[in-house]
Protein backbone atom coordinates (compact mmCIF):
# COMPACT_ATOMS: atom_id res chain seq x y z
CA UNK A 1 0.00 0.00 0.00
CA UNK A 2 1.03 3.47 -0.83
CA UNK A 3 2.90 5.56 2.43
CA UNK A 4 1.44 8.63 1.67
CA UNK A 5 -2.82 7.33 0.43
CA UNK A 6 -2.31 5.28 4.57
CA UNK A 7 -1.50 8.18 6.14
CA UNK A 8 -3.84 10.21 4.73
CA UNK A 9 -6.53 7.24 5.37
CA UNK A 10 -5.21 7.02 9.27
CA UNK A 11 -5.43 10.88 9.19
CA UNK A 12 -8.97 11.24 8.08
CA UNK A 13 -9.94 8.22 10.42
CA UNK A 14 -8.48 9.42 13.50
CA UNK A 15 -10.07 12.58 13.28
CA UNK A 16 -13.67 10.95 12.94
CA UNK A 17 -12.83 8.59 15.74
CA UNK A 18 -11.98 11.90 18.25
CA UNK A 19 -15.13 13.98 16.66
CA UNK A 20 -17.72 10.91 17.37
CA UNK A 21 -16.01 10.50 21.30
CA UNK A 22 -16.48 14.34 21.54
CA UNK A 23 -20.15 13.70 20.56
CA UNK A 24 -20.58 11.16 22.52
CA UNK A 25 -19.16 12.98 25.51
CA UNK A 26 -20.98 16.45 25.24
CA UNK A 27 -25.18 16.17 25.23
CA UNK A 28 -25.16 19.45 24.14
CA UNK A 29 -23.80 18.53 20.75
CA UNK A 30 -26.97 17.03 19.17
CA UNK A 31 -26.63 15.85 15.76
CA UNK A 32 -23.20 14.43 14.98
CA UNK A 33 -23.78 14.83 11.37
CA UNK A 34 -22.51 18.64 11.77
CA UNK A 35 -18.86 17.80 13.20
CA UNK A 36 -18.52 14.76 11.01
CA UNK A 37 -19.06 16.38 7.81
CA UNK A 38 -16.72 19.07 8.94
CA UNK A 39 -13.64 16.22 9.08
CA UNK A 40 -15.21 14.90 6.14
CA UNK A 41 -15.02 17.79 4.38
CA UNK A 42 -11.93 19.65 6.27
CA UNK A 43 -9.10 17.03 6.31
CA UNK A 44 -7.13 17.21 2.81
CA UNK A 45 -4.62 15.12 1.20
CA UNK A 46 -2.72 18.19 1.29
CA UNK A 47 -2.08 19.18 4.66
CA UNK A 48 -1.49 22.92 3.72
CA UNK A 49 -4.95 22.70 2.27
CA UNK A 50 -6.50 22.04 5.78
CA UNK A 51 -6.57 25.11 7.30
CA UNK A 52 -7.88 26.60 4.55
CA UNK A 53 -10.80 24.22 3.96
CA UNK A 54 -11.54 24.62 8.37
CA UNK A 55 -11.77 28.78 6.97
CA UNK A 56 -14.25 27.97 4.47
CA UNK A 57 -16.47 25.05 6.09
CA UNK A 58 -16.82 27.58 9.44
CA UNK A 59 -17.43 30.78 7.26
CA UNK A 60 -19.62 28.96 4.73
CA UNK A 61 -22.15 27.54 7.87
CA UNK A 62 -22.04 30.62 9.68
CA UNK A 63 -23.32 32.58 6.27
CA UNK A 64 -25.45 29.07 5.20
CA UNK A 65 -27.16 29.76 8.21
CA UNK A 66 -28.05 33.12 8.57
CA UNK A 67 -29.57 33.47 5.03
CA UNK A 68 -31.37 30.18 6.07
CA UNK A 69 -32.75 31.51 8.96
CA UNK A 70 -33.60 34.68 6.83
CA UNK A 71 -35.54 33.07 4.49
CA UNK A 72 -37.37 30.53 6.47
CA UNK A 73 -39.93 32.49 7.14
CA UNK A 74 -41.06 33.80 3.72
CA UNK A 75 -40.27 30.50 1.26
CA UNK A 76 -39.78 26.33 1.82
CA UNK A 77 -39.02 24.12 0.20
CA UNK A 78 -36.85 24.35 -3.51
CA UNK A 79 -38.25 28.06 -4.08
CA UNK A 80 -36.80 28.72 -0.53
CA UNK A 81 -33.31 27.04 -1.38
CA UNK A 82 -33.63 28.94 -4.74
CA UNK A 83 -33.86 31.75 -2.91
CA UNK A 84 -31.09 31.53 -0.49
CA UNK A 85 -28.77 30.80 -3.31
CA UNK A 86 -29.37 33.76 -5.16
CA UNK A 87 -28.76 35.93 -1.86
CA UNK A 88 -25.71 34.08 -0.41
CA UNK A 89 -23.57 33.63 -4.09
CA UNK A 90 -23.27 37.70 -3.45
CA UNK A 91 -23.00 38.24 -0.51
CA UNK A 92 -20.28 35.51 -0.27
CA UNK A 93 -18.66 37.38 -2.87
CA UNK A 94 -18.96 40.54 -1.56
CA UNK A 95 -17.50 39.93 1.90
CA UNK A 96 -14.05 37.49 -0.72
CA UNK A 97 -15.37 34.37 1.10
CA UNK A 98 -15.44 32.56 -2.23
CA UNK A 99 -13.56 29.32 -0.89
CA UNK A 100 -17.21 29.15 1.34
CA UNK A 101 -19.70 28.99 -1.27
CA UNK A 102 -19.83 25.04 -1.64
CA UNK A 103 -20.65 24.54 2.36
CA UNK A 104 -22.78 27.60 1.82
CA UNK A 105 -25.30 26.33 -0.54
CA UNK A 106 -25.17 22.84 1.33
CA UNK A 107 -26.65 24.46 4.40
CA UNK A 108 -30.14 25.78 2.49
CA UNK A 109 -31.00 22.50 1.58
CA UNK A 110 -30.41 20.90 4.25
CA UNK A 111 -31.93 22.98 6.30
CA UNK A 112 -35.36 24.06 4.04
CA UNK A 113 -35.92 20.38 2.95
CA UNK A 114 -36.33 18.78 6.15
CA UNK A 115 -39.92 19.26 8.03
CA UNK A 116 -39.85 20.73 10.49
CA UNK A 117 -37.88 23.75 9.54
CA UNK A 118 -39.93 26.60 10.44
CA UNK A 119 -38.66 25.77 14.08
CA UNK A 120 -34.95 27.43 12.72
CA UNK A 121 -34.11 30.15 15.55
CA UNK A 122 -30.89 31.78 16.33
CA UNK A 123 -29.96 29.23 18.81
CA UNK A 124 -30.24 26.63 16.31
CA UNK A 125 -27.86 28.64 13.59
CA UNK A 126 -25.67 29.34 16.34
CA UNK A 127 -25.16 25.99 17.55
CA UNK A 128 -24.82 23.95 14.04
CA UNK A 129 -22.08 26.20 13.19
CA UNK A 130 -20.62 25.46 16.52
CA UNK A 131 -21.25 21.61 16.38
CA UNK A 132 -19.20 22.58 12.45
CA UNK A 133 -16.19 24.21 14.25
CA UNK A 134 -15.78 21.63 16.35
CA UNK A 135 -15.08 19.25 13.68
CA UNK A 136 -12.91 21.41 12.02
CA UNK A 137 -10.49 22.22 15.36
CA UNK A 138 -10.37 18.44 15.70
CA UNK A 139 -9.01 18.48 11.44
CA UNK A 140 -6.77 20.98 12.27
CA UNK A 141 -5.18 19.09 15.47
CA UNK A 142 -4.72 16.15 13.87
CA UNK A 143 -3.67 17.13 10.79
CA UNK A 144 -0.71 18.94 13.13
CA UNK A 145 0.07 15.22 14.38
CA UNK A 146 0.22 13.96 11.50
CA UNK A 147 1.81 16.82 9.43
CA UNK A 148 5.23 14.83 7.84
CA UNK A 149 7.92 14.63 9.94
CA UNK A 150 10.44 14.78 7.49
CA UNK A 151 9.77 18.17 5.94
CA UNK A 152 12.52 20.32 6.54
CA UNK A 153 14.89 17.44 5.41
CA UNK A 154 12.99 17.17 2.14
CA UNK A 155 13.85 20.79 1.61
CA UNK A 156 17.21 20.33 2.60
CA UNK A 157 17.92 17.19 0.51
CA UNK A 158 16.08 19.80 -2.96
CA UNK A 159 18.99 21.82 -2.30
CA UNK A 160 21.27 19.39 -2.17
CA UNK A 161 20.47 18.31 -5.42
CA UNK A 162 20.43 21.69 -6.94
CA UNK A 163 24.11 21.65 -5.59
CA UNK A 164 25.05 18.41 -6.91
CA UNK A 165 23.39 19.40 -10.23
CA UNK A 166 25.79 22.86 -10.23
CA UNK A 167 29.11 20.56 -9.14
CA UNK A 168 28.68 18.56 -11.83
CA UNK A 169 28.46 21.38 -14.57
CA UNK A 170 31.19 22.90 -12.99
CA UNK A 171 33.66 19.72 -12.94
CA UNK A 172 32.95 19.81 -16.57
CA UNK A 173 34.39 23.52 -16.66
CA UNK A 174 37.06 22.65 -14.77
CA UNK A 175 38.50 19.67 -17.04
CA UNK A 176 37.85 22.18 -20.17
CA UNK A 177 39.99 24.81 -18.42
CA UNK A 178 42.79 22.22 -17.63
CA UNK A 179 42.26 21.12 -21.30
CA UNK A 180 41.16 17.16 -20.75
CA UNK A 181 37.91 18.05 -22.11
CA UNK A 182 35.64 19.89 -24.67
CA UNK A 183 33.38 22.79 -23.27
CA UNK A 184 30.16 21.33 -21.68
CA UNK A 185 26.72 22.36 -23.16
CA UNK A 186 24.61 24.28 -21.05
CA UNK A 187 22.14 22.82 -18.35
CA UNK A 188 18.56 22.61 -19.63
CA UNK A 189 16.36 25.06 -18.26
CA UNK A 190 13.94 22.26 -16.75
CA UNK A 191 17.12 20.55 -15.01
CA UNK A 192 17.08 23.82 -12.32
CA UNK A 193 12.94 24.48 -12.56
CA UNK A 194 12.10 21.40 -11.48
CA UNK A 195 14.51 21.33 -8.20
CA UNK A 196 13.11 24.99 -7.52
CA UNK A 197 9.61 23.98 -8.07
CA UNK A 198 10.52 21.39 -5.68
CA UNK A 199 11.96 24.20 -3.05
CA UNK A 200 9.20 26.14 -3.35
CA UNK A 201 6.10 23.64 -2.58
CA UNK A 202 8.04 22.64 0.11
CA UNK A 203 8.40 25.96 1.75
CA UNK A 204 5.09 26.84 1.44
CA UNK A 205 4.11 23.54 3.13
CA UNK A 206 5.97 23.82 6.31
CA UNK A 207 5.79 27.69 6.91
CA UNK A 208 1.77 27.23 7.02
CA UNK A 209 2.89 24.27 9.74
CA UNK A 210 3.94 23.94 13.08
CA UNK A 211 7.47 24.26 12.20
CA UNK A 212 7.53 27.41 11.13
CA UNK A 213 10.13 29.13 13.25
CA UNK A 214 12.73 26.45 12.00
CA UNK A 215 12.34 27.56 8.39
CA UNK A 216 12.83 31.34 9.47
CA UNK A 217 16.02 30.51 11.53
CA UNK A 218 16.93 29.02 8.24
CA UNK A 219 16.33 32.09 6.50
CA UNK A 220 14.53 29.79 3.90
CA UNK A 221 12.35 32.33 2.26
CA UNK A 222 15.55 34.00 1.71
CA UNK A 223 17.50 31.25 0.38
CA UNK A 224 14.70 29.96 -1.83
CA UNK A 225 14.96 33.42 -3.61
CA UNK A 226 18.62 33.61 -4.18
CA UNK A 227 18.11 29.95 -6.00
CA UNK A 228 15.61 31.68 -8.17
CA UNK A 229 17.91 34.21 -8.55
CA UNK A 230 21.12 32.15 -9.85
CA UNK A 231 18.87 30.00 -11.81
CA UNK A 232 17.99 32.84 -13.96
CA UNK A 233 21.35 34.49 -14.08
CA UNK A 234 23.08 31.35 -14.40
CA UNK A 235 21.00 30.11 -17.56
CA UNK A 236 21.45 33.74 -19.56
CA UNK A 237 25.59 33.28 -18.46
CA UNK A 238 25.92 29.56 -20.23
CA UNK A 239 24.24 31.02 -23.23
CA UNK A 240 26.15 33.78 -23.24
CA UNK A 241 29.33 31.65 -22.44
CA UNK A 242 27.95 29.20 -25.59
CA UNK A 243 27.45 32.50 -27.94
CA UNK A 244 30.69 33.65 -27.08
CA UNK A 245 32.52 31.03 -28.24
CA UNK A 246 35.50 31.17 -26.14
CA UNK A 247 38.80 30.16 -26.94
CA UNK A 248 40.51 26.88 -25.82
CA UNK A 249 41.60 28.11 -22.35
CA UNK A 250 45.45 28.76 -21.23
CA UNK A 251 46.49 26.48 -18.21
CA UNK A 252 49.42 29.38 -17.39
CA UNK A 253 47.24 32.32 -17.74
CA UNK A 254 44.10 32.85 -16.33
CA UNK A 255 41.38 34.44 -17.78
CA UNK A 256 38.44 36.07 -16.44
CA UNK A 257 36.55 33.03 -17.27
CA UNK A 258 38.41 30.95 -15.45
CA UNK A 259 38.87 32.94 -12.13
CA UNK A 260 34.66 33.08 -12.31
CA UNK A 261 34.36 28.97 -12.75
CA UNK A 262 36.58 28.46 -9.99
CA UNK A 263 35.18 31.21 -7.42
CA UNK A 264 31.69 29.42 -8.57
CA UNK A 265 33.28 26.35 -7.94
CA UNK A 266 34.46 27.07 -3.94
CA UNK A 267 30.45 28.79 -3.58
CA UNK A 268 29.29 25.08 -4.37
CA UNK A 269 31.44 23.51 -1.47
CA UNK A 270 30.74 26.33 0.97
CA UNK A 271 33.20 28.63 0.59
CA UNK A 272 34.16 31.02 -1.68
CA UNK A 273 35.88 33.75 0.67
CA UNK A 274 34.26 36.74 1.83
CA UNK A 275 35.00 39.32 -0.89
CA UNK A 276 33.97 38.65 -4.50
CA UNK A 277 37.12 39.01 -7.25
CA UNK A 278 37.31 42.19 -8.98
CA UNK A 279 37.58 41.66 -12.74
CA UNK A 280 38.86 44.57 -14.48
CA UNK A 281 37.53 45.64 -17.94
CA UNK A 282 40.90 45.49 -19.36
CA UNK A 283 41.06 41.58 -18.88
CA UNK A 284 37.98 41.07 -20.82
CA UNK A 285 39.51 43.60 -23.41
CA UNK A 286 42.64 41.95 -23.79
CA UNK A 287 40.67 38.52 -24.22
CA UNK A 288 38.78 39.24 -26.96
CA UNK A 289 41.80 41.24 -28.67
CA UNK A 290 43.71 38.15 -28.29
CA UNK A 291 41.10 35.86 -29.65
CA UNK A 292 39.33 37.64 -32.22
CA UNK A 293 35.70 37.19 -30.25
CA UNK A 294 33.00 39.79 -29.96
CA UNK A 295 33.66 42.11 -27.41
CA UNK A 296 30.06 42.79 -27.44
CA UNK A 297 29.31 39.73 -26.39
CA UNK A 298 32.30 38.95 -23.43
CA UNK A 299 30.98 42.28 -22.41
CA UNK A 300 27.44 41.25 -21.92
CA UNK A 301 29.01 37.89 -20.58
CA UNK A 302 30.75 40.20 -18.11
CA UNK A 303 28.11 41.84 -17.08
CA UNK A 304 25.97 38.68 -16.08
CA UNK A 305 28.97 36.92 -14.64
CA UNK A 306 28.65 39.93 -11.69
CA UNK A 307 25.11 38.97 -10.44
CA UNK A 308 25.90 35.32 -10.76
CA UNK A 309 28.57 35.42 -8.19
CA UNK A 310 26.91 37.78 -5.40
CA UNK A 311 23.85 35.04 -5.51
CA UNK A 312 26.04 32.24 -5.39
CA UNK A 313 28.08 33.89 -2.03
CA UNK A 314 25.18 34.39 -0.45
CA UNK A 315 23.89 31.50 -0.90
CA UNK A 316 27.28 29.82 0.21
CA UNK A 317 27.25 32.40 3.56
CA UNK A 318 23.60 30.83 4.25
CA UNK A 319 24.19 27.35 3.89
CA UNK A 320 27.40 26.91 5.81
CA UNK A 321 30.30 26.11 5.05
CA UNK A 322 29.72 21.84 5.96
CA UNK A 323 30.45 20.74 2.10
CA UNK A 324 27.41 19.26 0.09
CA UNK A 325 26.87 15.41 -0.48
């Protein structure tokens, strides 16, 4: 059986296990079909989805009811459920409670097709969306419990394999600067989306949990947008590097090129050093003088290099300086 489908199954169980004991317990709870649709309804797949769908199942019975009760008394049956619809779709979207509508037009019929309903009163409103938020504090509580344990290590391990994915290109640089190899092509543009796609749902995930704090001592948010940041600048470098067309490289004489791959290079194991090296305009000059490329284009090559290397040192200051797997 699949992990993730029996914990979500355990999840959604548990929580209708504590909701019927709680109705069980408390007499003043009296129809446990409120609380239970609330779990039914509440608890997600996705746990960053539950709190959400608790906002919208409490909002939607509290609005359910009051047009309900509103209404009662002039219509019944489907032209009173007609009724209520046309009233609550605009007032929901009035007050931005969109995410409520679906509870929201549940509540009409359930509450004009049943005899009996001319007895609806305050009390009655207020206490069905009470018995409701019950159900969806229980959700919420064990959805915590059961929120994945293994979160910020997922995020982690995304990085990792951003890293891994940069080492690699740059071992490839390295062999063509010590001439045992031909220039690499550039990484696909998919190859760094994915990883950051990857970054970002997990983020989002485990700020809206109860392990917040640990992501801002991380400085995640900030992390995740230097990533975003290299990725872009590091894609329009490669294709400038690739338009370019740089000469075979010089073992004995460094070129700007060079001095980049290898400060690039030191970012990817942790380091770097704390000042960035200052290229001078002359260097790229002389190297396109000397090998009859556009200076246009080393210019423009230049010019992208710069941003490259601030996101990559402070992206190696963030992580640490413990070397990458």
């Amino acid at each position: 059986m699949n992990a993730q489908l029996l914990r979500n199954s355990l999840k959604l169980a548990v929580a209708a296990l504590i909701t019927a004991a709680l109705v069980e317990r408390f007499d003043r709870i009296a129809f446990a079909w409120y609380p239970l649709l609330a779990v039914v309804i509440v608890v997600d797949d996705n746990d960053d989805l539950t709190v959400k769908a608790a906002t919208g199942r409490i909002l939607g019975t509290a609005a359910g009811g009051l047009i309900t009760f509103l209404v009662h008394g002039i219509a019944a049956g489907w032209p009173g459920v007609l009724l209520s619809l046309l009233l609550i779709a605009p007032m929901l979207r009035l007050l931005g409670w969109q995410s409520a509508l679906s509870t929201a037009a549940l509540i009409p019929v359930m509450f004009l097709m049943i005899p009996g309903h001319a007895a609806l009163n305050w009390d009655y409103v207020f206490n069905r969306a009470l018995d409701t938020s019950i159900g969806c504090i229980v959700a919420i509580a064990v959805g915590l419990i059961f929120w994945p344990r293994n979160g910020l290590q997922q995020l982690e391990a995304a990085e990792h394999e951003l890293v891994a994915l940069l080492r690699g290109q740059l071992a490839g640089y390295r062999r063509w600067l010590a001439g045992a190899g031909s220039l690499p092509g550039p990484l696909p543009p998919a190859s760094l989306g994915a990883g950051l796609e990857r970054m970002e749902t997990l983020l989002h995930q485990e700020l809206s949990g109860p392990r917040w704090r640990r992501l801002q001592a991380g400085d995640w948010r900030r992390r995740l947008q230097l990533w975003q940041s290299l990725r872009l600048h590091w894609l329009q470098w490669e294709r400038l590097l690739v338009a370019s067309d740089p000469p075979p490289p010089d073992p004995a004489c460094p070129s700007p090129l060079s001095v980049a791959i290898e400060v690039l290079a030191a970012q990817c194991e942790g380091g770097g050093g704390a000042d960035l090296p200052v290229i001078p305009l002359e260097d790229w000059t002389a190297l396109a003088a000397g090998s009859g490329r556009s200076l246009l284009t080393l210019l423009a090559l230049a010019q992208e290099q710069r941003p490259l290397l601030e996101s990559g040192q402070e992206l190696a200051r963030l992580r640490g300086v413990a070397p990458c797997p």
